[in-house]
Structures are given as structure tokens and as C-alpha cells.
C-alpha atoms as a PDB file:
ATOM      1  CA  UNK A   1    -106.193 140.729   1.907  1.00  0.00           C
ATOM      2  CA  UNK A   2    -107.977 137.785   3.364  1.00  0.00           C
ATOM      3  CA  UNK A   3    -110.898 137.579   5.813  1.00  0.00           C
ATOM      4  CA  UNK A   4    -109.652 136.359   9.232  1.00  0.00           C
ATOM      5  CA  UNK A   5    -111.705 134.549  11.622  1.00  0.00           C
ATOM      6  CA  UNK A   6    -112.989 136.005  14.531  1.00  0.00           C
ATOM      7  CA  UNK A   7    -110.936 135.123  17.640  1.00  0.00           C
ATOM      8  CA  UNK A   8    -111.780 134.997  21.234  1.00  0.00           C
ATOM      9  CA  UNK A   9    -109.200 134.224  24.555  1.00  0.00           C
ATOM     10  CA  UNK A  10    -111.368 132.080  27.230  1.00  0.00           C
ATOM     11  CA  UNK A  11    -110.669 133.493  30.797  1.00  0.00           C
ATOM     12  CA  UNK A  12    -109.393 130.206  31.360  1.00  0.00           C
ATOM     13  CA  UNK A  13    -106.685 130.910  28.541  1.00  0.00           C
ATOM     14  CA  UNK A  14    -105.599 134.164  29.746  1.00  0.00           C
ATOM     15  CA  UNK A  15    -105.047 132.606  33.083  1.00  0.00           C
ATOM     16  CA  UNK A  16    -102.896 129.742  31.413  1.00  0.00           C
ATOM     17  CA  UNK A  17    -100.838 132.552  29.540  1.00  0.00           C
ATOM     18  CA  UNK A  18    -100.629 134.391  32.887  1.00  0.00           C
ATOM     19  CA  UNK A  19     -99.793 131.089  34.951  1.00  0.00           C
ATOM     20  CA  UNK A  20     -97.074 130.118  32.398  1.00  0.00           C
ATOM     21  CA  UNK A  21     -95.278 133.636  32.621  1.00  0.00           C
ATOM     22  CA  UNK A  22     -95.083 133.215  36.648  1.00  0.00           C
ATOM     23  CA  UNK A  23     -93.837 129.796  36.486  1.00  0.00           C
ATOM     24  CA  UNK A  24     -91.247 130.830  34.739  1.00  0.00           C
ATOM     25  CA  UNK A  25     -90.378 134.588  36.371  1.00  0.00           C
ATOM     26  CA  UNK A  26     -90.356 132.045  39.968  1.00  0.00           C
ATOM     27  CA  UNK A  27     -87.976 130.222  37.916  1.00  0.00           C
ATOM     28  CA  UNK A  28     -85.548 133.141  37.926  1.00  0.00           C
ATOM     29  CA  UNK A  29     -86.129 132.706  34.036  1.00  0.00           C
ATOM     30  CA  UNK A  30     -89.011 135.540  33.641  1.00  0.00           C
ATOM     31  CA  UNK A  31     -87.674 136.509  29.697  1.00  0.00           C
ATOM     32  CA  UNK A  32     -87.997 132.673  28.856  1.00  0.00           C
ATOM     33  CA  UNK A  33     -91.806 133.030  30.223  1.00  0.00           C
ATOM     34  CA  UNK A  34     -92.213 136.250  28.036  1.00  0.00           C
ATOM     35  CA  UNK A  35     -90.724 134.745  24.644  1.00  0.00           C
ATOM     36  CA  UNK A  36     -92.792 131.291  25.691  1.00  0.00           C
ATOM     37  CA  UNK A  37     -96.017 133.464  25.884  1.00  0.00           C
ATOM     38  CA  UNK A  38     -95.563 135.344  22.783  1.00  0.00           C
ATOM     39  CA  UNK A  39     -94.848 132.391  20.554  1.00  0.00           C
ATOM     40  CA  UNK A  40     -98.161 131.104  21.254  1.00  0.00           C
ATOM     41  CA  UNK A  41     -99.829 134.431  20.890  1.00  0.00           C
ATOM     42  CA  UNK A  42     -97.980 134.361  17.886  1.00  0.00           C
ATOM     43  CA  UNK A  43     -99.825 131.323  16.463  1.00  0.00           C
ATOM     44  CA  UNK A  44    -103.416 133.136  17.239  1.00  0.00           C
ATOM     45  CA  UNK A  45    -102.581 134.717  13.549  1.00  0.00           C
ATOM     46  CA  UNK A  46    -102.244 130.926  12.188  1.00  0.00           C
ATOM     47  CA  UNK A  47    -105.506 130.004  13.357  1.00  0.00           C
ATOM     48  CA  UNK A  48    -107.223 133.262  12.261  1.00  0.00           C
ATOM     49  CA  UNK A  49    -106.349 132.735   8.582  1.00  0.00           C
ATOM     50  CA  UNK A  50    -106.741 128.634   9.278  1.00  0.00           C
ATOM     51  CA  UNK A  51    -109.360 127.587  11.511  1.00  0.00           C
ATOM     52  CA  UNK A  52    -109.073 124.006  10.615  1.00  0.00           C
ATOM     53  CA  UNK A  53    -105.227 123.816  11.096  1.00  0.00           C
ATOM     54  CA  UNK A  54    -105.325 122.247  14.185  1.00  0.00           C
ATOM     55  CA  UNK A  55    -106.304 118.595  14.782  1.00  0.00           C
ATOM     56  CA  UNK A  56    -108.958 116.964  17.457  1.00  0.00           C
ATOM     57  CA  UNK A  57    -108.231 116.920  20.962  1.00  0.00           C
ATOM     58  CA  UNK A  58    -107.377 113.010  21.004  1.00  0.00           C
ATOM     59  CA  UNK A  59    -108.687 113.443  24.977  1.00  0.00           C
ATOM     60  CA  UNK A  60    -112.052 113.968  23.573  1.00  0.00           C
ATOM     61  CA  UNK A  61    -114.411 112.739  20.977  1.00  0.00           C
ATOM     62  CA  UNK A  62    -115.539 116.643  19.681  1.00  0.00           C
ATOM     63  CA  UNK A  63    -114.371 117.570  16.557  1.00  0.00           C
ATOM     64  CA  UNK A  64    -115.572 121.375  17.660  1.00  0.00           C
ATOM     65  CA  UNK A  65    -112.439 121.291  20.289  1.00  0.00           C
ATOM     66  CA  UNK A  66    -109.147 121.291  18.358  1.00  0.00           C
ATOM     67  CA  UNK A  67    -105.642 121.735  19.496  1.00  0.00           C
ATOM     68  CA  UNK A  68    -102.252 123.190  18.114  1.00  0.00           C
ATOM     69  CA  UNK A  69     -98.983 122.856  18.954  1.00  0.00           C
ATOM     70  CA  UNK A  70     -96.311 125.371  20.308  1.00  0.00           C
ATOM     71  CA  UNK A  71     -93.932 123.260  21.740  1.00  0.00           C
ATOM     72  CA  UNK A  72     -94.442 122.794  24.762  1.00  0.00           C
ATOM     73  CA  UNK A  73     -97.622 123.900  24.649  1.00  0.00           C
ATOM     74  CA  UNK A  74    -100.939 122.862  23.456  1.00  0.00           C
ATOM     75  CA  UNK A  75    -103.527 125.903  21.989  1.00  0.00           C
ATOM     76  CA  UNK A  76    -106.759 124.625  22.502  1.00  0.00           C
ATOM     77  CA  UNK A  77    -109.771 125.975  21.082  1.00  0.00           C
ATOM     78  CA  UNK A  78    -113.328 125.810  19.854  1.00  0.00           C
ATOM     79  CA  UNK A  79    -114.165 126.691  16.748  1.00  0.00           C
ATOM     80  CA  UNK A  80    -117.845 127.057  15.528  1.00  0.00           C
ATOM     81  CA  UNK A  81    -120.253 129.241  13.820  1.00  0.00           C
ATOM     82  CA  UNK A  82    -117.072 130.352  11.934  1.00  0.00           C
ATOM     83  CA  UNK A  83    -115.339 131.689  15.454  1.00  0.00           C
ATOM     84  CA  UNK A  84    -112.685 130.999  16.940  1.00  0.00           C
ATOM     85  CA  UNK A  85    -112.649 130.637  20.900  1.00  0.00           C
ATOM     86  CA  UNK A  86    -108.895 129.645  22.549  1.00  0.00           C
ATOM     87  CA  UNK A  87    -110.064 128.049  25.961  1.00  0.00           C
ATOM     88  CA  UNK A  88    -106.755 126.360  27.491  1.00  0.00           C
ATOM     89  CA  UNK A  89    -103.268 126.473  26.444  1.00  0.00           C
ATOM     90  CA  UNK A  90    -101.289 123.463  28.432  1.00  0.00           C
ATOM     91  CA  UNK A  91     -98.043 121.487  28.687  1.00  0.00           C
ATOM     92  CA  UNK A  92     -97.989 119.362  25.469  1.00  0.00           C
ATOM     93  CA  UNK A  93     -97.539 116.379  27.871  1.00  0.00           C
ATOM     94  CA  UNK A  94    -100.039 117.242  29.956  1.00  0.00           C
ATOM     95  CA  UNK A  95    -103.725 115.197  29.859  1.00  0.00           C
ATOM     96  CA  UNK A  96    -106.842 117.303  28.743  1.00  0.00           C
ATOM     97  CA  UNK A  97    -109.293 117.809  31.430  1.00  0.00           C
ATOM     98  CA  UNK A  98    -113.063 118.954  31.209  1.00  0.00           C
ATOM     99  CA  UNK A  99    -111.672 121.901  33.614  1.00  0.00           C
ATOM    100  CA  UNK A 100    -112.449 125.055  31.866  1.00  0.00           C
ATOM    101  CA  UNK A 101    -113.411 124.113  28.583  1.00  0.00           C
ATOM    102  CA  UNK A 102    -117.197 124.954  29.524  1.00  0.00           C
ATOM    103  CA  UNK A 103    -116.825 128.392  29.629  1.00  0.00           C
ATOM    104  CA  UNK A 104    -118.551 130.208  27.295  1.00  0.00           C
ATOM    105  CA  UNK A 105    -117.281 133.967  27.887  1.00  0.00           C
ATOM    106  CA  UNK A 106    -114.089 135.290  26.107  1.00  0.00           C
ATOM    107  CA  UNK A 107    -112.023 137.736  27.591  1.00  0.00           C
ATOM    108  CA  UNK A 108    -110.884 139.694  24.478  1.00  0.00           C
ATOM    109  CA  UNK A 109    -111.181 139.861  21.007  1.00  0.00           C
ATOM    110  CA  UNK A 110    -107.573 139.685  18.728  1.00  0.00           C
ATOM    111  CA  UNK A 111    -106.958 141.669  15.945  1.00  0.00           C
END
């Protein structure tokens, strides 16, 4: 078996994940949310065995901050030091802000 990478979900993150599953449950759609949700969660296993798999954020110049896609979606994360951090996960279509990608403090480790 192969060693995974270390991965941490950014309170920002979890809030995304959380946001995403009440759009959709005040859409009347709340099983659409749930599948949504755990496609992306899906994909933390992807970037545990493949750090580098995702490409640069094209909003920024870093090439710490990296980004995957799970249509719609965009996984962003830092990875450095050989970790893993997930700090936003956003509309695909959606413009990369600053907001959120500061923070430092994961909420939870995946295993």
C-alpha cells in the first residue's frame, strides 16, 4: 500500500461543503446537495495519493494554491511541507477571492 498525504479541511471548506448542501436542500433538491458533497469528498482520496494532480489557481500567481475540478466545483487547496490543506471549494465559474484562503487552522484530519 502507498503512503498518502496528510490532509486537512480549512474551516472555510467545511463551511463551503455545508453552504452547498443548504443551497440545494432550499432548493427542494436536498439528495442532489448530498451526492454533490460527496463527490468532492470523494476526490480528497485523489489528492491524498496525488498531491500535484491539481493545477495553479489561474486567479493567483502561487504555485502552493492548486485547484481541482468536480464539476461544478472547484477543490482548492494548499499543499506544502508534503500536506495537504483544502481551503475553499467553489462554483467552477465562480472568481477566486483572497477570502479565506489565509486561514491557517484545519478543521479535521481525513483518513
Amino acid at each position: 500500500m502507498s503512503k498518502t498525504t496528510p490532509l486537512r479541511i480549512a474551516e472555510s471548506a467545511a463551511r463551503d461543503l455545508e453552504e452547498i448542501q443548504q443551497w440545494y436542500k432550499n432548493k427542494d433538491v436536498a439528495t442532489v446537495g448530498v451526492r454533490l458533497v460527496a463527490e468532492v469528498v470523494g476526490r480528497f482520496k485523489q489528492l491524498r495519493e496525488f498531491p500535484g494532480s491539481g493545477v495553479q489557481v489561474p486567479e493567483f500567481e502561487s504555485p502552493l494554491l492548486r485547484q481541482l475540478i468536480q464539476g461544478p466545483f472547484r477543490i482548492v487547496y494548499r499543499y506544502k511541507d508534503g500536506k495537504i490543506a483544502i481551503v475553499r471549494v467553489w462554483r467552477s465559474e465562480r472568481l477566486m477571492t483572497s477570502e479565506g484562503l489565509d486561514e491557517t487552522e484545519p478543521t479535521e484530519e481525513q483518513e
